[in-house]
N, C-alpha and C. Protein backbone atom coordinates (compact mmCIF):
# COMPACT_ATOMS: atom_id res chain seq x y z
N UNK A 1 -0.12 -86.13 -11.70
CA UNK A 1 1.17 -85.47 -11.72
C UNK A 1 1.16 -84.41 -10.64
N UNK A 2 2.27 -84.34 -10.21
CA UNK A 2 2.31 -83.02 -8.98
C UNK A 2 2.00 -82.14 -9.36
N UNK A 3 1.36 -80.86 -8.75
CA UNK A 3 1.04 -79.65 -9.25
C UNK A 3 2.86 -78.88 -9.48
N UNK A 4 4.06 -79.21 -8.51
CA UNK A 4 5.21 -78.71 -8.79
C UNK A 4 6.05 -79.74 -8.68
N UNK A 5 7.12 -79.43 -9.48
CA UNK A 5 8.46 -80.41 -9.46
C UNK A 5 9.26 -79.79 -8.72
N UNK A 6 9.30 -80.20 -7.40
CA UNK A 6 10.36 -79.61 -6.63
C UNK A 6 11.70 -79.82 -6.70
N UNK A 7 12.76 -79.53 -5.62
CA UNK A 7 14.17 -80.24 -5.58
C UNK A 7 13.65 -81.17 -4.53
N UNK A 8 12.92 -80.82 -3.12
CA UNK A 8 12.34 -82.29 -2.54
C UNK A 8 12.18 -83.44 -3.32
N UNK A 9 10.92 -83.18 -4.11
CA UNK A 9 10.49 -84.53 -4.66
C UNK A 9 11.83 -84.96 -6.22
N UNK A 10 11.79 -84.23 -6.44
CA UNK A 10 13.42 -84.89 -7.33
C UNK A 10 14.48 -85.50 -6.54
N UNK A 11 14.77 -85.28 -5.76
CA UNK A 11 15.56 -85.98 -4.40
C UNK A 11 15.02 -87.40 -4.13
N UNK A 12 13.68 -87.18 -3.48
CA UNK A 12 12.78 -88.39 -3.65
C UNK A 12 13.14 -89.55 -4.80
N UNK A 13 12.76 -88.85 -5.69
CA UNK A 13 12.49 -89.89 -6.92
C UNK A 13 14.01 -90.07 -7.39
N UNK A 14 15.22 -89.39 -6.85
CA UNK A 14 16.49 -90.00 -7.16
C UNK A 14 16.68 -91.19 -6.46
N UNK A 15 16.42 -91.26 -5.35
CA UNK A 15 16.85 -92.07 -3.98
C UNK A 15 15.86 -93.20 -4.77
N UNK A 16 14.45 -93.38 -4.61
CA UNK A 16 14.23 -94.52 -5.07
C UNK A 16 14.27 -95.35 -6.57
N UNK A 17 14.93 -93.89 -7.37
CA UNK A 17 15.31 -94.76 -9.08
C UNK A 17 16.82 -95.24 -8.17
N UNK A 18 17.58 -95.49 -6.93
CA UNK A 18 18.61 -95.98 -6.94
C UNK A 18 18.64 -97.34 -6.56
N UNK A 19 17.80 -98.15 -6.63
CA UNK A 19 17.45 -99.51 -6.73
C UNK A 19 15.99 -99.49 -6.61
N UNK A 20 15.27 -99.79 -7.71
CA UNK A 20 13.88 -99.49 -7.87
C UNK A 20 13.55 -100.97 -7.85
N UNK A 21 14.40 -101.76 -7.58
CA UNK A 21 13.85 -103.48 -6.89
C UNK A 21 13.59 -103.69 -5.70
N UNK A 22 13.83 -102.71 -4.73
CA UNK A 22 14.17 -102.57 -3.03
C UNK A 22 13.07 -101.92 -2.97
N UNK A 23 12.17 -102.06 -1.52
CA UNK A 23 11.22 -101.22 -0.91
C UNK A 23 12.42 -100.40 0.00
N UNK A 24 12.02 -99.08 0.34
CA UNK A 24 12.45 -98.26 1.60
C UNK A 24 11.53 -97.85 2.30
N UNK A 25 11.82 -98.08 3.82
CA UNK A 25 11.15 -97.24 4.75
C UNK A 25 11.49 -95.93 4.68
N UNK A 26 10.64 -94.88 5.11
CA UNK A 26 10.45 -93.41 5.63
C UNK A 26 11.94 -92.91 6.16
N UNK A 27 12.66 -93.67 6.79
CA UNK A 27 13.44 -93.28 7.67
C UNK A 27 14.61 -93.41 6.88
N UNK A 28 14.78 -94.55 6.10
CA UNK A 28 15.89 -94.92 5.02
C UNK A 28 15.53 -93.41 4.20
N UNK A 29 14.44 -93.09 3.54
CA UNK A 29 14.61 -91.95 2.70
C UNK A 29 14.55 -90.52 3.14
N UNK A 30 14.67 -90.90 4.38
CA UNK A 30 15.26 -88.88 5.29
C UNK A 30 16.43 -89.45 5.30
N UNK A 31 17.03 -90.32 5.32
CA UNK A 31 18.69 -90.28 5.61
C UNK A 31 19.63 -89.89 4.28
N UNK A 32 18.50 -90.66 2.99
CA UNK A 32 19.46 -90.71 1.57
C UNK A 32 19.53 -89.24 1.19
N UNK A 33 18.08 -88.53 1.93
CA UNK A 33 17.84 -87.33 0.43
C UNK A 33 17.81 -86.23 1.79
N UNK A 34 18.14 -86.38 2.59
CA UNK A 34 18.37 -85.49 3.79
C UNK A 34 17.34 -83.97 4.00
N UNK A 35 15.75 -85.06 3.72
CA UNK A 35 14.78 -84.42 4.22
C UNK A 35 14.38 -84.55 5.32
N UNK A 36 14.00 -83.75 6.48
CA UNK A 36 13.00 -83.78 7.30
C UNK A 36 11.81 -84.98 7.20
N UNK A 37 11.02 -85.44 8.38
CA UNK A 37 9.73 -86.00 8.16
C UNK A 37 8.86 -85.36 7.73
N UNK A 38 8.68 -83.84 8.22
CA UNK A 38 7.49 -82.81 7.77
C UNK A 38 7.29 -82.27 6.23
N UNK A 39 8.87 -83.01 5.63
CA UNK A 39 8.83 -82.62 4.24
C UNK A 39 8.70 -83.83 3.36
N UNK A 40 9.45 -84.81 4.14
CA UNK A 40 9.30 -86.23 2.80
C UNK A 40 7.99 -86.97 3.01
N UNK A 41 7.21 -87.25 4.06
CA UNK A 41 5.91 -87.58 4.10
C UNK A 41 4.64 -87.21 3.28
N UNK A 42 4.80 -85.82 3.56
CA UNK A 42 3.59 -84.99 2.44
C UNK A 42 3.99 -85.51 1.11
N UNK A 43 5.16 -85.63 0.80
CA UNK A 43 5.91 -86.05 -0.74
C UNK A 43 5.15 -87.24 -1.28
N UNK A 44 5.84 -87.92 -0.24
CA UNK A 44 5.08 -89.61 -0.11
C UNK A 44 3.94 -90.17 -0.59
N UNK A 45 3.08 -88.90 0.53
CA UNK A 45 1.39 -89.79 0.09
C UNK A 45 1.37 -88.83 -0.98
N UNK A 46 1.46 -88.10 -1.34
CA UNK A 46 0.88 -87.15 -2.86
C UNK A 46 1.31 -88.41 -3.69
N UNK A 47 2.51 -89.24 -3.87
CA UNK A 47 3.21 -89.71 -4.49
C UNK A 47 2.43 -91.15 -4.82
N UNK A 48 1.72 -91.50 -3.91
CA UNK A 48 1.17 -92.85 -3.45
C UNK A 48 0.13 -92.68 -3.70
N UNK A 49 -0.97 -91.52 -3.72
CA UNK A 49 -2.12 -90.94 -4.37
C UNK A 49 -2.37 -90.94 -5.56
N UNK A 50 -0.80 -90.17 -6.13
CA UNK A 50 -1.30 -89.96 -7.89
C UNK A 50 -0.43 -91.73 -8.39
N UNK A 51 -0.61 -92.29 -7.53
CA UNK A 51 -0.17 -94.02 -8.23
C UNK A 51 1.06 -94.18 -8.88
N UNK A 52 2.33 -93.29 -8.28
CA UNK A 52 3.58 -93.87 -8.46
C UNK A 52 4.32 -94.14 -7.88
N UNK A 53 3.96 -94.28 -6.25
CA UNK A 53 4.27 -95.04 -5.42
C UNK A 53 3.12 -96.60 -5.09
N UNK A 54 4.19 -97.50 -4.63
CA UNK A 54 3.07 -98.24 -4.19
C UNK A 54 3.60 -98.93 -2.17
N UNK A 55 2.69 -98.49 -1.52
CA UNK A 55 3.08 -98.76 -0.46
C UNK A 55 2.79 -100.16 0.54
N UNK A 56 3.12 -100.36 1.15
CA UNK A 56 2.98 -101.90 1.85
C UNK A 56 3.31 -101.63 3.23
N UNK A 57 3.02 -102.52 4.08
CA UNK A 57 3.14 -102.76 5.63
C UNK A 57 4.35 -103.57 5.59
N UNK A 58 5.09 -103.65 6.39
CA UNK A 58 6.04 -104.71 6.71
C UNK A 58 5.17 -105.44 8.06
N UNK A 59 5.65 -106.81 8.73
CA UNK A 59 5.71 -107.32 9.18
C UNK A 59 5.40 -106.81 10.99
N UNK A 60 4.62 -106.83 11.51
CA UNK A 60 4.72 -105.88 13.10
C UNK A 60 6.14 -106.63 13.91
N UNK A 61 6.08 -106.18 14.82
CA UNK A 61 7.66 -106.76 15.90
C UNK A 61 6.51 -107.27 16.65
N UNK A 62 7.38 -107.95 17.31
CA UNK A 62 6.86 -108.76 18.75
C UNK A 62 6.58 -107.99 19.74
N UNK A 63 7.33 -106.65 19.59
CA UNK A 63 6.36 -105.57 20.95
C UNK A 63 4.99 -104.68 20.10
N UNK A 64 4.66 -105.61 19.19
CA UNK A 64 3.04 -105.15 18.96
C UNK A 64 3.25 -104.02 17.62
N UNK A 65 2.79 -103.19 17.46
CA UNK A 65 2.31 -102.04 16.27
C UNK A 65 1.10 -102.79 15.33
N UNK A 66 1.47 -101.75 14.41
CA UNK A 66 1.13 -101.70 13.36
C UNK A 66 2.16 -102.42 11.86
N UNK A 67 3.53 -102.74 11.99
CA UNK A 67 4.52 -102.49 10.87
C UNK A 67 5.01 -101.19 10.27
N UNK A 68 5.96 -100.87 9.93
CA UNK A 68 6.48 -99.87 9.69
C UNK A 68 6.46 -100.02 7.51
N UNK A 69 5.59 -98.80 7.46
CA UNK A 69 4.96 -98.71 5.42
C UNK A 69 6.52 -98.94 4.77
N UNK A 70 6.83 -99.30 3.98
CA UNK A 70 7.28 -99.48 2.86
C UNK A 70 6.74 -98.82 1.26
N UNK A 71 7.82 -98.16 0.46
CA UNK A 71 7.46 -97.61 -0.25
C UNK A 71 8.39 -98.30 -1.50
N UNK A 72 7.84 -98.13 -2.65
CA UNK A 72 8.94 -98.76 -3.98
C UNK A 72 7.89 -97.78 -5.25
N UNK A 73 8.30 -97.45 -6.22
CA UNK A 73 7.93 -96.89 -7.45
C UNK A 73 7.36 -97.87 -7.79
N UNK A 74 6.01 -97.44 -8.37
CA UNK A 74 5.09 -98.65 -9.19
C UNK A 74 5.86 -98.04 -10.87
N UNK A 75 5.31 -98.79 -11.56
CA UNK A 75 5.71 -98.73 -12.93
C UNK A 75 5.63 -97.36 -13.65
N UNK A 76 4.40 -96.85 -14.06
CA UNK A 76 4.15 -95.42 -14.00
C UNK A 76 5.46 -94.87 -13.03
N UNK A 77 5.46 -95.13 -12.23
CA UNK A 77 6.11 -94.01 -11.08
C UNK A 77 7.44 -93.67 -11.90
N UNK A 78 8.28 -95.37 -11.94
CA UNK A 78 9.24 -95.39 -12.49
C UNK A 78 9.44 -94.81 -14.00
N UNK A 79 8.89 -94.99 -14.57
CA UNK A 79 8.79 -94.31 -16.21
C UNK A 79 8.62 -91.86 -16.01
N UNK A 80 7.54 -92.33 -15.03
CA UNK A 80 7.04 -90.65 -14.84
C UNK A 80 9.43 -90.13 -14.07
N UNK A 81 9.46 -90.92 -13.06
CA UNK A 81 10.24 -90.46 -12.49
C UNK A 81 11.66 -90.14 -13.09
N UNK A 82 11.72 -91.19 -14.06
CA UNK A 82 12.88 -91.63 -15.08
C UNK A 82 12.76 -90.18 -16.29
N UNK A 83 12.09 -89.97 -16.43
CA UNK A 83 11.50 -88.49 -17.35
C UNK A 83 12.06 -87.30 -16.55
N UNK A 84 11.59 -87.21 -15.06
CA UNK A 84 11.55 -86.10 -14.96
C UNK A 84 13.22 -85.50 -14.69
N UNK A 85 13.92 -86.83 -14.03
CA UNK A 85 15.11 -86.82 -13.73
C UNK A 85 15.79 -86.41 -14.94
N UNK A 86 15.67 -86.91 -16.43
CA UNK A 86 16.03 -86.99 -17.39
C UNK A 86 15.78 -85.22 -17.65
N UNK A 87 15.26 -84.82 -17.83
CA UNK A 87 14.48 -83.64 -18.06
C UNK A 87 15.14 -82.08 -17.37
N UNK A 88 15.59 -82.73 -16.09
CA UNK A 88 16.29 -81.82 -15.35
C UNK A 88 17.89 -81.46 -15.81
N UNK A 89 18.17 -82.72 -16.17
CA UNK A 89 19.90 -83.11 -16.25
C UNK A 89 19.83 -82.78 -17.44
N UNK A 90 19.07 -81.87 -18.23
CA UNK A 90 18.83 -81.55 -19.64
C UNK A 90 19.08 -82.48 -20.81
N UNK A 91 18.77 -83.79 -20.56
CA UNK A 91 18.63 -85.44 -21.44
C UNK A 91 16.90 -85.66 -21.38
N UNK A 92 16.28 -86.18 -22.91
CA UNK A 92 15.50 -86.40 -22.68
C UNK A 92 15.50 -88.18 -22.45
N UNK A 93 14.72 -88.91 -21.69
CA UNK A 93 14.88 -90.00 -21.85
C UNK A 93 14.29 -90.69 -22.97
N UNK A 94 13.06 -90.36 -23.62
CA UNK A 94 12.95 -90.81 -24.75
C UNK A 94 12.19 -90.01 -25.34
N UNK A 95 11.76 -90.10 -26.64
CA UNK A 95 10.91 -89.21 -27.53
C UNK A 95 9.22 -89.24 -26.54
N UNK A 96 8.70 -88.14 -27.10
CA UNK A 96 7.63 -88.47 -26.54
C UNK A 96 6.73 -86.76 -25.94
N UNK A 97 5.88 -86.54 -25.64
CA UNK A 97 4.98 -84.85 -25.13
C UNK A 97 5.92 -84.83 -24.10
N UNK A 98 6.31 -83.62 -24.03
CA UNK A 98 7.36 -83.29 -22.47
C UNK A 98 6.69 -83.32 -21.29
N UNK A 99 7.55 -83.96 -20.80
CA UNK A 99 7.03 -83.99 -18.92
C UNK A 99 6.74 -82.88 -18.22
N UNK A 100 5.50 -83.23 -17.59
CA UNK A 100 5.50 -81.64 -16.79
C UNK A 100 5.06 -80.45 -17.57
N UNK A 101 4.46 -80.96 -18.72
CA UNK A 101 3.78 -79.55 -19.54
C UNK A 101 2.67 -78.68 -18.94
N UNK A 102 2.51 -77.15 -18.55
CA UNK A 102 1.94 -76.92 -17.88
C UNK A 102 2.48 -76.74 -16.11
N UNK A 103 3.20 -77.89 -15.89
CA UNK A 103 3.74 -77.80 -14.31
C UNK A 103 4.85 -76.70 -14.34
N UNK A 104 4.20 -75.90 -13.00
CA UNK A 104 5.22 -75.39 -12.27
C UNK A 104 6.26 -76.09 -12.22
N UNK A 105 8.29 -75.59 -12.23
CA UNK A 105 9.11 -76.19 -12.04
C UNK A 105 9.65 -74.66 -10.83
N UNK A 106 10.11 -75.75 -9.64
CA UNK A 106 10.67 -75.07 -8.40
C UNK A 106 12.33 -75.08 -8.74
């Protein structure tokens, strides 16, 4: 779990509970949640670390790379994320120890 629940990473985790069947690139989620790179990246891998993201390569282009990562909520992610959203909007989503007990809220 994050050490804080920001408005960044709640932003985050809105944008991808908004079709949690779709991968997004980096660039798709500075446009939805109108973060910076220097702010939604750090988000990212913390996110992909504590295992509620799960990330993937896409495909390279024909002028060479690497592929550009892909990100989608793993299951955890989705359940943790679905809570915290819930939690904010003062709804709990379901019974259960409150989210974020102990966490800093920003």
């Amino acid at each position: 779990m994050p050490q804080r629940i920001t408005n960044q990473l709640v932003a985050v985790l809105k944008a991808l509970l908004d079709d949690t069947g779709r991968e997004r690139y980096g660039l798709e989620l500075m446009a939805s949640t109108g973060l910076s790179s220097g702010t939604l990246y750090p988000i990212l891998h913390r996110l992909v670390e504590d295992g509620w993201l799960v990330r993937t390569r896409d495909a390279p282009s024909d002028a060479g790379g690497t592929g550009r990562r892909l990100y989608k909520l793993s299951g955890v992610g989705q359940s943790v994320a679905e809570d915290i959203i819930a939690s904010r909007s003062g709804r709990r989503r379901r019974a259960g120890p409150a989210i974020g007990a102990g966490v800093q809220h920003a």
